[in-house]
Protein backbone atom coordinates (compact mmCIF):
# COMPACT_ATOMS: atom_id res chain seq x y z
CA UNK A 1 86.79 92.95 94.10
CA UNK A 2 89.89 91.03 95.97
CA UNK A 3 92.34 92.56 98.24
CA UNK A 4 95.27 90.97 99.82
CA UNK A 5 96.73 92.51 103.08
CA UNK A 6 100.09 92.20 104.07
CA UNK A 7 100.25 92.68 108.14
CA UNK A 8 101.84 92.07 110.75
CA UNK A 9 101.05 91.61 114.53
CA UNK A 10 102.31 90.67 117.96
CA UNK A 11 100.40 87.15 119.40
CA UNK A 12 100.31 88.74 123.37
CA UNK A 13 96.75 89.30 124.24
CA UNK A 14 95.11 87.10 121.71
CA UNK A 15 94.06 83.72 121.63
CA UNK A 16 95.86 82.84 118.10
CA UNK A 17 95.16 84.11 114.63
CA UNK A 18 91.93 82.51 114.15
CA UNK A 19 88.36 83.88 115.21
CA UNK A 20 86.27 82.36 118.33
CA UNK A 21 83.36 82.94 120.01
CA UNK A 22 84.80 84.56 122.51
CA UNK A 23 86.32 87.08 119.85
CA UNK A 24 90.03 86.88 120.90
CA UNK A 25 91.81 86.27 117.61
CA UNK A 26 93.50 88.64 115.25
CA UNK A 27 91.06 87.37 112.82
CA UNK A 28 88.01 88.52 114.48
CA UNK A 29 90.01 92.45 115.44
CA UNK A 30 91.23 92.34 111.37
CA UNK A 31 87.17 90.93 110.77
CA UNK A 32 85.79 94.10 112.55
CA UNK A 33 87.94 96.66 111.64
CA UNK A 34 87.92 95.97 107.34
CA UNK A 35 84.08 95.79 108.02
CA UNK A 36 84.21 99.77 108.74
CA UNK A 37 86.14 100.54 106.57
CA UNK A 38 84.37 98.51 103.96
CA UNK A 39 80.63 99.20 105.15
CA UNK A 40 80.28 95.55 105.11
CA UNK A 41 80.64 92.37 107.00
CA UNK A 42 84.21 91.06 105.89
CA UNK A 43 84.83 87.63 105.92
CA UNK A 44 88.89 87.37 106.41
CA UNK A 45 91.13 84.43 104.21
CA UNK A 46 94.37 83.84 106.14
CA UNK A 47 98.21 82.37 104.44
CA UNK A 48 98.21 80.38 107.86
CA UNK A 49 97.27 80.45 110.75
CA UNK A 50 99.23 80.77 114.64
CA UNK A 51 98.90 79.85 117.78
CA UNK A 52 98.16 81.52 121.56
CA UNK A 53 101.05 84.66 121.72
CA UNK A 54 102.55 83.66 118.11
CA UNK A 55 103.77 86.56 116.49
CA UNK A 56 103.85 87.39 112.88
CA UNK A 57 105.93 89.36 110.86
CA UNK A 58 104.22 88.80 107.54
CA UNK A 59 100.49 87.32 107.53
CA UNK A 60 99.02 87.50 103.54
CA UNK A 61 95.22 87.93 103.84
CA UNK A 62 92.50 88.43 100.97
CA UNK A 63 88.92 89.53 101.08
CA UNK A 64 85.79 90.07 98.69
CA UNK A 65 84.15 93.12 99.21
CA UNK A 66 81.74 95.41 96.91
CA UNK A 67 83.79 98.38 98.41
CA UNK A 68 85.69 100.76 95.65
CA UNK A 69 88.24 102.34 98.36
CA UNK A 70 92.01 103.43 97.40
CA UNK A 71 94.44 101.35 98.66
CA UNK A 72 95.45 103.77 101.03
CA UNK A 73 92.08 103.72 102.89
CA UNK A 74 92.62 99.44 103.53
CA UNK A 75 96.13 100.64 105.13
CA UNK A 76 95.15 103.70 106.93
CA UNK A 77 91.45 102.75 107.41
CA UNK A 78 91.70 99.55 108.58
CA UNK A 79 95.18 101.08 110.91
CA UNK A 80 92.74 103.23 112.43
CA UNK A 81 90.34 100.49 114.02
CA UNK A 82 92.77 97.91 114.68
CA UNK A 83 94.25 96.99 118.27
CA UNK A 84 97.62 98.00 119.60
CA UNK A 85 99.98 95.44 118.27
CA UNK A 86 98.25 94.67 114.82
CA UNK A 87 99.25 96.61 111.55
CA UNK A 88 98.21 96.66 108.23
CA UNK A 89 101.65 97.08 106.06
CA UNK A 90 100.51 97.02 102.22
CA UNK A 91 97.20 96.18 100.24
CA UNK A 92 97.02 94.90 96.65
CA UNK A 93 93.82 94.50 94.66
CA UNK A 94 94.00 91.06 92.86
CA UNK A 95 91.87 88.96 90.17
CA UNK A 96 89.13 86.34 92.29
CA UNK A 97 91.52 83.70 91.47
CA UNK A 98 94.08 84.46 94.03
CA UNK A 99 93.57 82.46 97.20
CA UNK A 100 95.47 83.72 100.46
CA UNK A 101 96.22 80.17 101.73
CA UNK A 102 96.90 78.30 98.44
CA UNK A 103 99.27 81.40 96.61
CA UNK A 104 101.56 80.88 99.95
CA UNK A 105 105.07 79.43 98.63
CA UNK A 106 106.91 79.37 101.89
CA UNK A 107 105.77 79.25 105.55
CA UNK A 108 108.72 80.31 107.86
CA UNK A 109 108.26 79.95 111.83
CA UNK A 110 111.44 80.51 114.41
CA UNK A 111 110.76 79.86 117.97
């Protein structure tokens, strides 16, 4: 099955959204904390990505996983294991055509 997260987080403390070696993106805290929930190793699709201490009040997200959870448990669950600063806001189970980064109609950034 497909889920898309809706969260949101604050950029301070991470090295951008997407994962690194040294495992300082929000990708790789996100990466870790659906894979408890899940049971699984989670591979994370992102909207868009952000740089060094970019914030981001709405980041879409989607993710395969053989998991049958309620959508409560990828909000809560995932909550639970994530960082200060990070938050899960909503979850939505969708069909496997949905692509995080290709669905995205509007990219807004304000500095």
């Amino acid at each position: 099955m497909r889920i898309v997260l809706g969260l949101e987080y604050c950029g301070v403390g991470f090295c951008g959204w997407q994962s690194q070696l040294q495992g300082c993106g929000v990708q790789d805290a996100l990466e870790a904390a659906v894979s408890v929930i899940a049971g699984e190793k989670t591979s994370i699709i992102a909207a868009g990505r952000t740089d060094t201490g970019v914030h981001a009040a709405l980041q879409v997200v989607h993710f395969d996983t053989t998991a049958n959870r309620p959508l409560t448990a990828w909000v809560r669950g995932v909550n639970s294991h994530l960082p200060a600063g990070v938050a899960v806001l909503w979850a939505r189970e969708v069909g496997e055509d949905f692509h995080a980064r290709f669905a995205a109609t509007h990219r807004g950034y304000r500095y």
